[in-house]
Every structure is written in C-alpha cells, then in structure tokens.
N, C-alpha and C. Protein backbone atom coordinates (compact mmCIF):
# COMPACT_ATOMS: atom_id res chain seq x y z
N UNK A 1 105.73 -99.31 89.49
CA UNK A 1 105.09 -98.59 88.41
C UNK A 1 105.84 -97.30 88.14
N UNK A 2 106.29 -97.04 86.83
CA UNK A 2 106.95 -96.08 86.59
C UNK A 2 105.70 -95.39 86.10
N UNK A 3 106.27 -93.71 85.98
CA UNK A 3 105.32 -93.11 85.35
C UNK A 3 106.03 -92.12 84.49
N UNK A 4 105.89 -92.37 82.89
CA UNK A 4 106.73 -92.21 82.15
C UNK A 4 106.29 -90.71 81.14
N UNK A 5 106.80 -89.91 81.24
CA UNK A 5 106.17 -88.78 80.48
C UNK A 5 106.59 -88.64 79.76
N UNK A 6 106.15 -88.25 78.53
CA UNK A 6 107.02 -87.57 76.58
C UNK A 6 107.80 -87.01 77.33
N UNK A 7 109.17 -86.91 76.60
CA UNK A 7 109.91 -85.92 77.04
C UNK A 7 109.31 -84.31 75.98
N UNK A 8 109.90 -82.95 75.97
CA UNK A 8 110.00 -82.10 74.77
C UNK A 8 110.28 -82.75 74.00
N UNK A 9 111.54 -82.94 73.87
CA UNK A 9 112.03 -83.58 72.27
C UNK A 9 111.35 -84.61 71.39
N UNK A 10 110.24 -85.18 71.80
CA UNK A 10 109.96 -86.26 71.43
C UNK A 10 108.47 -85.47 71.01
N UNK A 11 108.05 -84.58 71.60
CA UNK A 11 106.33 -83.91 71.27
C UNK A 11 107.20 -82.92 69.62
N UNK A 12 108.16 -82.89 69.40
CA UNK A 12 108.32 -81.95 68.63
C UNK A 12 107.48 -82.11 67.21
N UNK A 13 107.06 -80.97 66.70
CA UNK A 13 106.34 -80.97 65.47
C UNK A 13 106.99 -81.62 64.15
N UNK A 14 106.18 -82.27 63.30
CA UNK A 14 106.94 -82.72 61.80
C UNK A 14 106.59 -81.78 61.15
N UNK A 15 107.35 -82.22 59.87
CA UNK A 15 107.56 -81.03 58.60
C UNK A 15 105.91 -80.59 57.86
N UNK A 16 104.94 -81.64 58.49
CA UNK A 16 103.93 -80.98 57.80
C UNK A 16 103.31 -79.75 58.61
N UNK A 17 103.80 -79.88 59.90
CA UNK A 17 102.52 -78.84 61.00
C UNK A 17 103.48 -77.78 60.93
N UNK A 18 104.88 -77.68 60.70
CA UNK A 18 105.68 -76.77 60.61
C UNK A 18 105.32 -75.73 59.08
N UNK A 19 104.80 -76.64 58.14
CA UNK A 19 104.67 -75.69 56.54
C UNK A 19 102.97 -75.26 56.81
N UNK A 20 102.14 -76.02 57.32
CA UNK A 20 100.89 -75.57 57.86
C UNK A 20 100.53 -73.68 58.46
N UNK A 21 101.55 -74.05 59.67
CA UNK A 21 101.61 -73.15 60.31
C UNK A 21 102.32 -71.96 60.22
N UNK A 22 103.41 -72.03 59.28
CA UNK A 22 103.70 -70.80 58.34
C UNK A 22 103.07 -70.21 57.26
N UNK A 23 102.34 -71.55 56.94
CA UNK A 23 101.01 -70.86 55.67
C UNK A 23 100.16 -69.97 56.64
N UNK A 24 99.22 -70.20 57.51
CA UNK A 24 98.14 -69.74 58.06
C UNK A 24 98.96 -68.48 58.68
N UNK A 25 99.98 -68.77 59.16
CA UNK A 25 100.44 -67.18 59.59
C UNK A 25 101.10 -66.17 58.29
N UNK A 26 100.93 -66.46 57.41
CA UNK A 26 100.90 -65.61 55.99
C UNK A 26 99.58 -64.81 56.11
N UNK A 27 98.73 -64.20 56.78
CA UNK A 27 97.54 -63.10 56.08
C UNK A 27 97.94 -61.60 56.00
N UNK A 28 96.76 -61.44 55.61
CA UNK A 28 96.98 -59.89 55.27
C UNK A 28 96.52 -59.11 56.44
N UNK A 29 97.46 -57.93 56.73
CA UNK A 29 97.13 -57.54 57.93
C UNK A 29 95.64 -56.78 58.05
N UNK A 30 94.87 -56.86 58.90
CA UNK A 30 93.60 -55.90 58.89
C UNK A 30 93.39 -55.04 60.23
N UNK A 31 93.24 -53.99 60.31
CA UNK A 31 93.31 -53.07 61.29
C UNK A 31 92.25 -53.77 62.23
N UNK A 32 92.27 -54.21 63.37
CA UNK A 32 91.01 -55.17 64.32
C UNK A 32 90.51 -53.86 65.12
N UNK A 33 89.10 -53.78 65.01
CA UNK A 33 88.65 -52.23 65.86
C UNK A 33 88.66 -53.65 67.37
N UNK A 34 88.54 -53.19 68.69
CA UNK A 34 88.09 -53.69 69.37
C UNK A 34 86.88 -53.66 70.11
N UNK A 35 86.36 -54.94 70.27
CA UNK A 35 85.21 -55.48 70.46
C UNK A 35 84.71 -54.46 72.03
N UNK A 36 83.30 -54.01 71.50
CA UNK A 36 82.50 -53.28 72.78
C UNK A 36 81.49 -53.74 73.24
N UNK A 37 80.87 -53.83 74.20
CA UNK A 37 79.42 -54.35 73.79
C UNK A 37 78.49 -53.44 73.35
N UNK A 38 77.74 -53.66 72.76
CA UNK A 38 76.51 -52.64 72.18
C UNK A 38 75.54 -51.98 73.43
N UNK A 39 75.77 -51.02 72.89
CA UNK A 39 74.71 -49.76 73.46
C UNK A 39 73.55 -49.61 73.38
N UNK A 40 72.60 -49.76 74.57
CA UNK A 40 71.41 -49.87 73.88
C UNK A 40 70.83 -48.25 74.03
N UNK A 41 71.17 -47.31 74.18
CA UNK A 41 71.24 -46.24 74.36
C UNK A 41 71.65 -45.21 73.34
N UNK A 42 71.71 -46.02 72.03
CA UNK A 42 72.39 -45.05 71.20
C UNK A 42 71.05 -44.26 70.54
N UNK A 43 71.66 -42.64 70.17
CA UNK A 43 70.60 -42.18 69.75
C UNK A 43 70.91 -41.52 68.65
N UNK A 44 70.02 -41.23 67.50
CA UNK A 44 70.58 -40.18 66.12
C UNK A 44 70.88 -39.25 66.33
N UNK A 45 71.60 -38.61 65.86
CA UNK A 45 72.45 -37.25 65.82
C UNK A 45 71.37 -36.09 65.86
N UNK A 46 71.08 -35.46 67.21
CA UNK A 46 70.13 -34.07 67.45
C UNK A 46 70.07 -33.18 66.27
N UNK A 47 69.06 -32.07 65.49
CA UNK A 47 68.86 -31.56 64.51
C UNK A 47 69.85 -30.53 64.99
N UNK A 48 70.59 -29.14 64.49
CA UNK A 48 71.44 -28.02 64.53
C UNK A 48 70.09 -26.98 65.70
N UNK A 49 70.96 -27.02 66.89
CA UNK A 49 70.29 -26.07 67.44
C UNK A 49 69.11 -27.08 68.99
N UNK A 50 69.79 -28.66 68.93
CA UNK A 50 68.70 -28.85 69.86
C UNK A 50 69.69 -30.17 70.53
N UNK A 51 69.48 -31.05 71.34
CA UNK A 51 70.08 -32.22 71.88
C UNK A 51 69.15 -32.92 71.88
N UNK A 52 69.40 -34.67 72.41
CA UNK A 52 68.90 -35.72 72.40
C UNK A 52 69.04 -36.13 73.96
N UNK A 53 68.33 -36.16 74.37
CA UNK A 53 68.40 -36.43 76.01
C UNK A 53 67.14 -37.57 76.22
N UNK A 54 67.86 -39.04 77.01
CA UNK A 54 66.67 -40.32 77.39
C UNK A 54 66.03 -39.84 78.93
N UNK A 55 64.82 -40.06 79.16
CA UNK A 55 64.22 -39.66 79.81
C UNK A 55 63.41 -40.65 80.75
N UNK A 56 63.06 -40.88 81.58
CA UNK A 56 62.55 -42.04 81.98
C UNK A 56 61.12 -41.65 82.47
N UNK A 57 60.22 -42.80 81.95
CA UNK A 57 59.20 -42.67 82.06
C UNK A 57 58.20 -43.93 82.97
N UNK A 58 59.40 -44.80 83.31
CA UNK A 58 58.93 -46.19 84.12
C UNK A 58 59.84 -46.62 85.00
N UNK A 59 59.68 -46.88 86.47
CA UNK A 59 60.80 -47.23 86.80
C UNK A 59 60.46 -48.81 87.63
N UNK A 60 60.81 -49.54 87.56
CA UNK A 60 60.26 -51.30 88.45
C UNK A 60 58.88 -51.15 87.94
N UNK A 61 58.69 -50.93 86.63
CA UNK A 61 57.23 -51.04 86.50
C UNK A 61 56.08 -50.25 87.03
N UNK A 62 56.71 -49.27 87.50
CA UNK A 62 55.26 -48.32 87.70
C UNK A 62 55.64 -47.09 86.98
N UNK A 63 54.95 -46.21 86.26
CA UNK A 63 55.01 -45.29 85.82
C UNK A 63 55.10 -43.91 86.41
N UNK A 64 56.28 -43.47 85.64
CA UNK A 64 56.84 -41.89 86.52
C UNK A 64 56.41 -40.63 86.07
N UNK A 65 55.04 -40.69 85.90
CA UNK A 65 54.43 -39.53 85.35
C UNK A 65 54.81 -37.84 85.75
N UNK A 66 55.38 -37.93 87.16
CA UNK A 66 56.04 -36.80 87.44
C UNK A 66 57.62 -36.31 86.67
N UNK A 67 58.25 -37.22 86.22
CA UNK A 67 59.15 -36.67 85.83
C UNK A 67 59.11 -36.98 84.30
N UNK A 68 58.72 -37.40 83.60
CA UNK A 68 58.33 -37.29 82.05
C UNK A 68 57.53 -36.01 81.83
N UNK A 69 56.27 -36.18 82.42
CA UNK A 69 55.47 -34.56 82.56
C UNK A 69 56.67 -32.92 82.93
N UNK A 70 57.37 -33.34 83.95
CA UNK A 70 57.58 -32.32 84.23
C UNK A 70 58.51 -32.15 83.30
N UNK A 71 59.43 -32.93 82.39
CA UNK A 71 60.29 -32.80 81.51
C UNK A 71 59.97 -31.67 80.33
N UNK A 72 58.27 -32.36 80.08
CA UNK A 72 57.73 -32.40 78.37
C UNK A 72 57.28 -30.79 78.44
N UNK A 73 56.97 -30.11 80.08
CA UNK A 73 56.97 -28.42 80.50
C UNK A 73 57.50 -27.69 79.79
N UNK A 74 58.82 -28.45 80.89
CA UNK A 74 59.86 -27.38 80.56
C UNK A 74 60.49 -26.92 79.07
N UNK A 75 60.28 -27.69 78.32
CA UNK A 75 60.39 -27.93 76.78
C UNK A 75 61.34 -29.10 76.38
N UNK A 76 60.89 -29.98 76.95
CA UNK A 76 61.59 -31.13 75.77
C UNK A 76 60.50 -32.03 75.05
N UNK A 77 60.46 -32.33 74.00
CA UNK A 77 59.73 -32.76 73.29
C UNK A 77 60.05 -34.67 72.69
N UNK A 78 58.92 -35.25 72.70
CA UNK A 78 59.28 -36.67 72.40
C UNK A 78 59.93 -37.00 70.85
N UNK A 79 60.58 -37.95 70.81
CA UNK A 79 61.21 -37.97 69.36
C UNK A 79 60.99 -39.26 69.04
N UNK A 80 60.07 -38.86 67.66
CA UNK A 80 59.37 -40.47 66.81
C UNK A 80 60.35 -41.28 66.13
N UNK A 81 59.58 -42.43 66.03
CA UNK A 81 61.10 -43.14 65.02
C UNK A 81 60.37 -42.92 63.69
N UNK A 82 59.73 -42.38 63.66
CA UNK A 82 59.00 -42.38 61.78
C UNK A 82 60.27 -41.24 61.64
N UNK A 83 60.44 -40.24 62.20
CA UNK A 83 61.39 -39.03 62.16
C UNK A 83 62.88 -39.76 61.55
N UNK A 84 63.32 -40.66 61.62
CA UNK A 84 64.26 -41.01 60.81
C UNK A 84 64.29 -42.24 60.67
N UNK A 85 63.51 -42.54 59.38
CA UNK A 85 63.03 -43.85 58.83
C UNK A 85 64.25 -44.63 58.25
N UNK A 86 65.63 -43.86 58.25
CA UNK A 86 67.13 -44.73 57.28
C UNK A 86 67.10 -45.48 58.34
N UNK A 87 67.36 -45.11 59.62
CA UNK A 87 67.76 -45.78 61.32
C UNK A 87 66.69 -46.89 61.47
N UNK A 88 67.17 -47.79 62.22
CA UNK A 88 66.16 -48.52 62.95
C UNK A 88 67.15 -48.64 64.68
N UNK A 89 66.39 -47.51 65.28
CA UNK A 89 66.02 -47.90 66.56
C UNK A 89 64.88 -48.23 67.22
N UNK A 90 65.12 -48.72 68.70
CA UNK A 90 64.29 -49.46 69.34
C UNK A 90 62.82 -48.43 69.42
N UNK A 91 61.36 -48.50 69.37
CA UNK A 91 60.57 -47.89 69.57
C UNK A 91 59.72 -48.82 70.72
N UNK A 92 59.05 -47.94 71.10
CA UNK A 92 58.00 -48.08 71.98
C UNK A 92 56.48 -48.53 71.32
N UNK A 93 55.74 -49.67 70.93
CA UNK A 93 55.06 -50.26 69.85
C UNK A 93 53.63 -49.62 71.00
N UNK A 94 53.52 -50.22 72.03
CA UNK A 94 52.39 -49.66 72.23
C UNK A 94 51.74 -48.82 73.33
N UNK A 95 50.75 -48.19 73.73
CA UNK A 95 50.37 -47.21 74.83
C UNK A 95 50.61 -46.04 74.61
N UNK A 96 50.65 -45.54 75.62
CA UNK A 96 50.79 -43.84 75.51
C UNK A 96 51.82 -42.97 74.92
N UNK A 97 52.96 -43.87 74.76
CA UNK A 97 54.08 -43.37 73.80
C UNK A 97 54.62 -44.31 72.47
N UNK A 98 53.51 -44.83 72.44
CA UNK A 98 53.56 -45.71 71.30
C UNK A 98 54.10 -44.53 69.82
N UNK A 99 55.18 -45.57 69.12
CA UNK A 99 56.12 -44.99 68.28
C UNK A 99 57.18 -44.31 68.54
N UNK A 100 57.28 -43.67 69.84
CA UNK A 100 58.71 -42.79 70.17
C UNK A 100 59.98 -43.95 70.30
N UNK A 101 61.19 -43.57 69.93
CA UNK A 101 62.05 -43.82 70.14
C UNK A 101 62.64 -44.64 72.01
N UNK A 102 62.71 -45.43 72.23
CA UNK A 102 62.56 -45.96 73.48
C UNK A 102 63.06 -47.09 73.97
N UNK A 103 63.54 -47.38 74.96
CA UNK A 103 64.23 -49.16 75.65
C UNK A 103 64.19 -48.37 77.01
N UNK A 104 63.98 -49.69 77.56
CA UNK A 104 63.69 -50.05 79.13
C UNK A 104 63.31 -48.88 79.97
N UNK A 105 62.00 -48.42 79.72
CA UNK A 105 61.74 -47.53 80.57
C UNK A 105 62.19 -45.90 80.27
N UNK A 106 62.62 -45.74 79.44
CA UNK A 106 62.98 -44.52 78.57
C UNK A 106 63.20 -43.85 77.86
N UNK A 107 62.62 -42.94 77.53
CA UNK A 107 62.28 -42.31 75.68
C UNK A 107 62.93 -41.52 75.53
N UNK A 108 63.22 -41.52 74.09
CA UNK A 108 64.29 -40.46 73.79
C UNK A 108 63.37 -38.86 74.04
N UNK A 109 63.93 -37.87 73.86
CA UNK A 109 63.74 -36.55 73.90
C UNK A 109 64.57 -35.83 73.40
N UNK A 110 64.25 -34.49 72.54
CA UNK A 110 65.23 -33.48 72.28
C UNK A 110 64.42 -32.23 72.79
N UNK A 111 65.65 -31.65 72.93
CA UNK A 111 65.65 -30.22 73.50
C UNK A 111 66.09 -28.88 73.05
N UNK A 112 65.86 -27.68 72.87
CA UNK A 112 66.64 -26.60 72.44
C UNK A 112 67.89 -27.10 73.23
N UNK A 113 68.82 -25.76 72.45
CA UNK A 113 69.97 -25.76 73.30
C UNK A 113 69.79 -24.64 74.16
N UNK A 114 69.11 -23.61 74.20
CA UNK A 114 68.98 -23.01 74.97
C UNK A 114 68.47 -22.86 76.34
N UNK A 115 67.61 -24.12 76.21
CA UNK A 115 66.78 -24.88 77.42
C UNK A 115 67.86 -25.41 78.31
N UNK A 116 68.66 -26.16 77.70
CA UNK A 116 69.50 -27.24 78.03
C UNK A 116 70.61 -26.25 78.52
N UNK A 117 71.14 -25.53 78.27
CA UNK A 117 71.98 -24.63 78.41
C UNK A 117 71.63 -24.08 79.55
N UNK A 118 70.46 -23.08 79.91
CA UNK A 118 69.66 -22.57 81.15
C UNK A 118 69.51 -23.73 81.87
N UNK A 119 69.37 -25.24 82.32
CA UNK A 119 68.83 -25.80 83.00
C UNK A 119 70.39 -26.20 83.84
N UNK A 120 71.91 -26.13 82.58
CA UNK A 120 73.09 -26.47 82.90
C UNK A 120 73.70 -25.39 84.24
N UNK A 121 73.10 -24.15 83.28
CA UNK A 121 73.86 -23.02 84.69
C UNK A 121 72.55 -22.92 85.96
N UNK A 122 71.42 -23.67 85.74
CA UNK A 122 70.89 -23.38 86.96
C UNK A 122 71.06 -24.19 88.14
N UNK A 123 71.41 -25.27 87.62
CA UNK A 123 72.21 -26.56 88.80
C UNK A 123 73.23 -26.10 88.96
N UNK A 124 73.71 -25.80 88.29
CA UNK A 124 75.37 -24.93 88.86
C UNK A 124 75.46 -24.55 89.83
N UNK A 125 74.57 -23.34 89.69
CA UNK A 125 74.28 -22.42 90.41
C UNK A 125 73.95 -23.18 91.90
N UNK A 126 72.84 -23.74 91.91
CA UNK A 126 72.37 -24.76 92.58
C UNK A 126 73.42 -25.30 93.37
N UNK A 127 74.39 -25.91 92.89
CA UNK A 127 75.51 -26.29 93.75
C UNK A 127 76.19 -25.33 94.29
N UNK A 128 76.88 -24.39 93.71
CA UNK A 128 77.70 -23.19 94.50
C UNK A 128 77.33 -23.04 95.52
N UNK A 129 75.73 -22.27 95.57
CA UNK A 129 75.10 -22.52 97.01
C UNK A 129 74.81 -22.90 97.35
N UNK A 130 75.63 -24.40 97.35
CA UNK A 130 75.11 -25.39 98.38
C UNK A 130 76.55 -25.29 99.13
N UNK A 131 77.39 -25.25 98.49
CA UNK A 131 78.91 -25.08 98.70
C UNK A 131 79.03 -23.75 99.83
N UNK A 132 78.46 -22.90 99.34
CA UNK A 132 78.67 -21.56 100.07
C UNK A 132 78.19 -21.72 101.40
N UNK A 133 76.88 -22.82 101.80
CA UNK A 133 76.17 -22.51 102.42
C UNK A 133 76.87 -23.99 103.81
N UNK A 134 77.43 -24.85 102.68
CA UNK A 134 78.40 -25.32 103.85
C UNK A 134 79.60 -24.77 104.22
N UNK A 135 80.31 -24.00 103.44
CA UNK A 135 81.44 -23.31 104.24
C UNK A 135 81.43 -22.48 104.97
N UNK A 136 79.67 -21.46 104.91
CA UNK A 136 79.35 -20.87 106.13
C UNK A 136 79.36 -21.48 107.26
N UNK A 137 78.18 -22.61 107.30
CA UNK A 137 78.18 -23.53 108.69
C UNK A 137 79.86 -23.90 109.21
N UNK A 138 80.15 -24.25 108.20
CA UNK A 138 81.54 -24.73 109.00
C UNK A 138 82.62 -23.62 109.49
N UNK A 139 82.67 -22.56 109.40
CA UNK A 139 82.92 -21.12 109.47
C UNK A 139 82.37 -20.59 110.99
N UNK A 140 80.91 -20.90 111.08
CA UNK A 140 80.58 -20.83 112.23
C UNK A 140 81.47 -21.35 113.53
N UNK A 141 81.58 -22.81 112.93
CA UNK A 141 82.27 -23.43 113.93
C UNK A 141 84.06 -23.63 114.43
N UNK A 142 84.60 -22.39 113.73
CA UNK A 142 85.94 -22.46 113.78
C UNK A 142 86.19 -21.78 115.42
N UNK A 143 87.46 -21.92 115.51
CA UNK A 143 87.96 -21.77 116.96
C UNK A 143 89.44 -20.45 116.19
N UNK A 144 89.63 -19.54 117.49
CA UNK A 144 90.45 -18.13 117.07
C UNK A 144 91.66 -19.13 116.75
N UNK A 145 92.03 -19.90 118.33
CA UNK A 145 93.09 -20.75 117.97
C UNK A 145 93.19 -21.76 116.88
N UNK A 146 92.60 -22.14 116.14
CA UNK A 146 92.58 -23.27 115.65
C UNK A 146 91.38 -23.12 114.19
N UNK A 147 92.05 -22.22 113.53
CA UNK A 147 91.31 -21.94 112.00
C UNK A 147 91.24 -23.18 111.05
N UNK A 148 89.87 -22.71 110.57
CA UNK A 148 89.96 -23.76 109.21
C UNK A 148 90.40 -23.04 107.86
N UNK A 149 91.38 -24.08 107.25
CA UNK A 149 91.51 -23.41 105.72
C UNK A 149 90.96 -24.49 105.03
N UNK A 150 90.20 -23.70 104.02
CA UNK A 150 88.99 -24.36 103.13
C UNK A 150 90.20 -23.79 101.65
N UNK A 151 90.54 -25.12 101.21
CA UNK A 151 91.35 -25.39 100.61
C UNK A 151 90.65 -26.46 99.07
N UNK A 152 90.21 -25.70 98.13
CA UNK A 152 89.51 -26.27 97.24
C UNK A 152 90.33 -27.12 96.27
N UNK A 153 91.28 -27.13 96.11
CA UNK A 153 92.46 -27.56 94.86
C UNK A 153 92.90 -29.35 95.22
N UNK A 154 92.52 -29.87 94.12
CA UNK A 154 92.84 -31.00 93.75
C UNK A 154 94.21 -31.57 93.35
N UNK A 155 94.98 -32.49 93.30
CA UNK A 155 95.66 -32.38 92.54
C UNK A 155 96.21 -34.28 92.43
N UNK A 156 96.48 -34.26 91.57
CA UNK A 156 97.02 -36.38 90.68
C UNK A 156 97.87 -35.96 90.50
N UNK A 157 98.91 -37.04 91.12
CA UNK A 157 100.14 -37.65 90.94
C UNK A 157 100.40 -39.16 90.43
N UNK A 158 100.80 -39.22 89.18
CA UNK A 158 101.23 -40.77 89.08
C UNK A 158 102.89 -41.12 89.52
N UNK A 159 102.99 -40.72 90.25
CA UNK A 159 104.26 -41.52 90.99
C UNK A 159 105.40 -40.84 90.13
N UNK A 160 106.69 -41.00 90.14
CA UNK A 160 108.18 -40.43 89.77
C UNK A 160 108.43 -39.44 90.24
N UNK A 161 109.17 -38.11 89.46
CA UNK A 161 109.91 -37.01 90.53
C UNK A 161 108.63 -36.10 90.52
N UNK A 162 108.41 -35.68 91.58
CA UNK A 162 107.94 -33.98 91.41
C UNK A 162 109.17 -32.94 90.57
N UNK A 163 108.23 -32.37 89.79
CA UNK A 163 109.05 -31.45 89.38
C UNK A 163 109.35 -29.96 89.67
C-alpha cells in the first residue's frame, strides 16, 4: 500500500480563485479600533466641581450597610439615572436604592472635589506614618557594626547599555 499525497504543484490554484482573490483584496481601507470587552463600570462624565466614584453596597449577598452609610456621611451622594435621561445605564429597579445608577452590588456616587481631595491627602498621610513608624522599629534594631540603609529609590531597566 502506497500512500500517495498531492504534491504542491498539483494543489495549485486556477485562474478563477486567483481573479477572486484579488477582487476581495481590493477594499477600502478603514481604520479597525480594536476590540475591548465592555465595561460594565462605565459612568457619565461628573458635573464641574465633583467626581463619580462606585460604591458598594452588597457583597455575596448580604448587605454592607456600614460602608455605603459611612460613605453617604462623609458627603457622597447617590446618583439617579433619571439625572441623565440621553444615557442608558444600568439602574437598580428595586428596594432601597431603587433608580440609582448601579451593577453588581454597587452604586454609582458623586462627590465634591474637595471631599475627595481631603480624603486623598488623608490616606497619604495615613501611609507616611505607617512608613515612619516602620523605619523606626527597624532602626531600633540596627547593630553599631552593621547599619541599615533605608534606601527608598526604585529604579527599571529594560536591558541594553547603561548610560
């Protein structure tokens, strides 16, 4: 039993798949955006003077009344979808936040910027001294012989010469 395969020369195309296939590769060029998947997170553009921040108000199905409450305090406020009737985003149809802006467990919110701004430098802050408060401890534990240098600087290299 032989086992006999086309050679190339013999699969080669005729004159019709050859004029085919120069037609179809004739189009007009069109700029192709590339494909993302959709966001279900997208939100309308905050009014001058405030942000759009999602907030969660459910998490595995039980409700997080501590941190929605403590949000709505400090000043962020819920944002309706009647508020921009051109859009259709996702809303929340029924219960206690029925109509706000909302998907899986979290509603939109806007905020001053000034809120948002104060809440940015107070975590900051927040971290520094957390920073400070480990380089003390570890400070504690240095030896006369044998110092630590607390050496904060980062630095990326993609490979070729240093310059």
């Amino acid at each position: 039993m032989e086992n006999k395969k086309p050679t190339r020369a013999s699969q080669s195309k005729g004159d019709s798949t050859k004029v085919q296939s120069q037609a179809s590769s004739v189009k007009p060029k069109v700029a192709v955006k590339p494909w993302t998947p959709p966001s279900y997170l997208d939100t309308p553009n905050a009014p001058d003077g405030f942000r759009h921040r999602w907030v969660r108000i459910e998490v595995l199905g039980f409700v997080d009344t501590k941190n929605i409450q403590g949000r709505l305090r400090s000043g962020y406020e819920l944002v309706r979808s009647d508020e921009y009737p051109q859009d259709d985003f996702p809303a929340i149809t029924d219960g206690k936040y029925a109509g706000v802006i909302g998907h899986g467990g979290l509603v939109l919110t806007r905020v001053p910027e000034e809120i948002a701004k104060a809440r940015e430098d107070y975590y900051a802050k927040e971290a520094g001294d957390q920073i400070t408060a480990i380089d003390n401890d570890l400070m504690k534990e240095q030896h006369r012989g044998m110092p630590i240098d607390i050496d904060r600087q980062s630095r990326t290299t993609f490979g070729g010469k240093k310059s």
